[in-house]
Protein backbone atom coordinates (compact mmCIF):
# COMPACT_ATOMS: atom_id res chain seq x y z
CA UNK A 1 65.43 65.64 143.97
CA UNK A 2 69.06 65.94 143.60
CA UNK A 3 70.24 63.81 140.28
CA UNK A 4 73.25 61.92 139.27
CA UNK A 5 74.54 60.77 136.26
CA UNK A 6 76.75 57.28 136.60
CA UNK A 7 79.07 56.49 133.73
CA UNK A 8 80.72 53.27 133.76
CA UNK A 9 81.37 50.36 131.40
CA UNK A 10 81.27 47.95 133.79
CA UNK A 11 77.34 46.43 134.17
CA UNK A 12 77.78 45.40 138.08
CA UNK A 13 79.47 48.65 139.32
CA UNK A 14 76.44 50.59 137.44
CA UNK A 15 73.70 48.26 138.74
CA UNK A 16 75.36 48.46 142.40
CA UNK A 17 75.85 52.26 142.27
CA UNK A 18 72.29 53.22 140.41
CA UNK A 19 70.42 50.52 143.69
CA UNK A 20 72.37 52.53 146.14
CA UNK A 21 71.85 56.03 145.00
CA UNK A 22 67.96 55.81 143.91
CA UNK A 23 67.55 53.70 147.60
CA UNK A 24 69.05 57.28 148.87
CA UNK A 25 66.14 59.48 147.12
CA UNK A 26 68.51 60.50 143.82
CA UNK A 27 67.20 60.61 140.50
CA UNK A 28 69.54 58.26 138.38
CA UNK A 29 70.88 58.80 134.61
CA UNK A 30 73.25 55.91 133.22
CA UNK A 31 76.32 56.53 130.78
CA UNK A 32 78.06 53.66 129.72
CA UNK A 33 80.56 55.84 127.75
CA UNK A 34 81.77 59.40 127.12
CA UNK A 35 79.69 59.70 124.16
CA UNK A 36 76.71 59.00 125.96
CA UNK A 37 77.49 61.44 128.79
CA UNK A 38 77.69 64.26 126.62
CA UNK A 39 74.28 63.43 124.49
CA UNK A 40 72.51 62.97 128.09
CA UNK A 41 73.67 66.55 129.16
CA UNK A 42 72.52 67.92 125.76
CA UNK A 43 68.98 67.80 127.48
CA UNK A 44 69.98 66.67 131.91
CA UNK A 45 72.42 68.85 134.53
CA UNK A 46 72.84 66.20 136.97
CA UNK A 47 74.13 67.89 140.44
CA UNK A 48 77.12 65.42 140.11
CA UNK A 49 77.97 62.93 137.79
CA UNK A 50 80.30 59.43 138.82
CA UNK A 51 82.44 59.34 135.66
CA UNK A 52 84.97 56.35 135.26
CA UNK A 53 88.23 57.20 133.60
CA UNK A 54 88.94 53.65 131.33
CA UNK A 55 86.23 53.78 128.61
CA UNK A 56 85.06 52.39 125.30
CA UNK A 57 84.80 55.59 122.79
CA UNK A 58 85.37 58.16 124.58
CA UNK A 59 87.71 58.28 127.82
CA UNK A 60 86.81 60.04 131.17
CA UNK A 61 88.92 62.89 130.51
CA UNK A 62 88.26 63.50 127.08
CA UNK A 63 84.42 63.73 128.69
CA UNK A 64 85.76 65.65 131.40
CA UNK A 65 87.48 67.82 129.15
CA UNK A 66 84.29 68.74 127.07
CA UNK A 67 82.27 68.92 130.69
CA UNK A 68 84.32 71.82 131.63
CA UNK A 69 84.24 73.46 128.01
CA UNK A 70 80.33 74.37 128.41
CA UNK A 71 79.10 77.16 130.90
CA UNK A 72 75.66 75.70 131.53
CA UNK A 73 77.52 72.80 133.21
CA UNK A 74 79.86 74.72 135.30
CA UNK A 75 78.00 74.27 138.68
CA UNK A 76 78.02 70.09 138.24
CA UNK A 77 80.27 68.24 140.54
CA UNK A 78 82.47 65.47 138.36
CA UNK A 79 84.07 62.40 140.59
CA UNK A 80 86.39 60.16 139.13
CA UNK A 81 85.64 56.54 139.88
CA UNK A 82 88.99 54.42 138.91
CA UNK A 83 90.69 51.80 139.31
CA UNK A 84 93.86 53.50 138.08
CA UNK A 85 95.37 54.47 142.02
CA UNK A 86 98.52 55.77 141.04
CA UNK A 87 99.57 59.01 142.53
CA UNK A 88 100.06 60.72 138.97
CA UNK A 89 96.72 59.33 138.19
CA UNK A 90 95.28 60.76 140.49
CA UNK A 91 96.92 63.74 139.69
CA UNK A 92 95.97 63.99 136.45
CA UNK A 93 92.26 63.66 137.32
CA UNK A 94 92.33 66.19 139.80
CA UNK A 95 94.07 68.54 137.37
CA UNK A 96 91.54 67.71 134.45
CA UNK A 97 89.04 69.51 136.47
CA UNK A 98 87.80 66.81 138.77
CA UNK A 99 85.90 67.70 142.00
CA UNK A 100 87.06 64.68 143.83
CA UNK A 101 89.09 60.83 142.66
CA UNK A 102 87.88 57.63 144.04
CA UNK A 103 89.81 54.65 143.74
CA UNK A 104 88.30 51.31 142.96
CA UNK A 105 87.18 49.05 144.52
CA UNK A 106 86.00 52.01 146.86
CA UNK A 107 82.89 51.29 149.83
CA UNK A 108 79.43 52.29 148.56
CA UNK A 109 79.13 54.26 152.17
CA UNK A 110 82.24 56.45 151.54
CA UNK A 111 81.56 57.21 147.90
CA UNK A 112 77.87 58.31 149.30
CA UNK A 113 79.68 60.48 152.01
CA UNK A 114 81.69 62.23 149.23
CA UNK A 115 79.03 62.90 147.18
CA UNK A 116 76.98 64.54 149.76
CA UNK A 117 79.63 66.53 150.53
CA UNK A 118 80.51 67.74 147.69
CA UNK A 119 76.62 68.47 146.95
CA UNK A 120 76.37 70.56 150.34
């Protein structure tokens, strides 16, 4: 079972993104902030995680940032799910080391196209 880790501070997008992924057949982790990412891949690889950029603690690049620091994580497919849409945002993400950036709001069908893309 492929597994995903969703980190988000926002209650509804989590709830709305862990019913449609585990309804898929994934095996769900939830994050609601940078710190907790990082302590849930001390002892999980998720194939992919969902990581939101505007976060209490600890930012989505700052996590990103750390992600990409540690070998045993290498493989792991990071998406960016913001609502910043700005073309140097974007940017940015994609040059922190980000497999793919969704803009929010963003359809539940196309964000589960892109992950099982990038999962192929």
């Amino acid at each position: 079972m492929k597994k995903i880790l969703i980190a988000d501070d926002e209650h509804k997008i989590v709830m709305t993104l862990e019913y449609a992924f585990r309804k898929a057949g994934y095996e769900i982790f939830i994050a609601r902030d940078g710190s907790e990412v990082l302590e849930i891949l001390k002892t999980q690889t998720p194939d992919i995680i969902l990581l939101d950029i505007m976060m209490p603690n600890v930012d989505g690049y700052t996590t990103l940032s750390e992600i990409r620091k540690n070998k045993s994580l290498e493989n792991v497919k990071v998406i960016f799910l913001s609502a910043k849409t700005g073309e140097n945002d974007i940017k940015k993400g994609m040059d922190a080391g980000a497999d793919a950036y969704v803009t929010k709001p963003y359809s539940i069908k196309k964000l589960t196209e892109k992950v099982e893309e990038l999962l192929q």
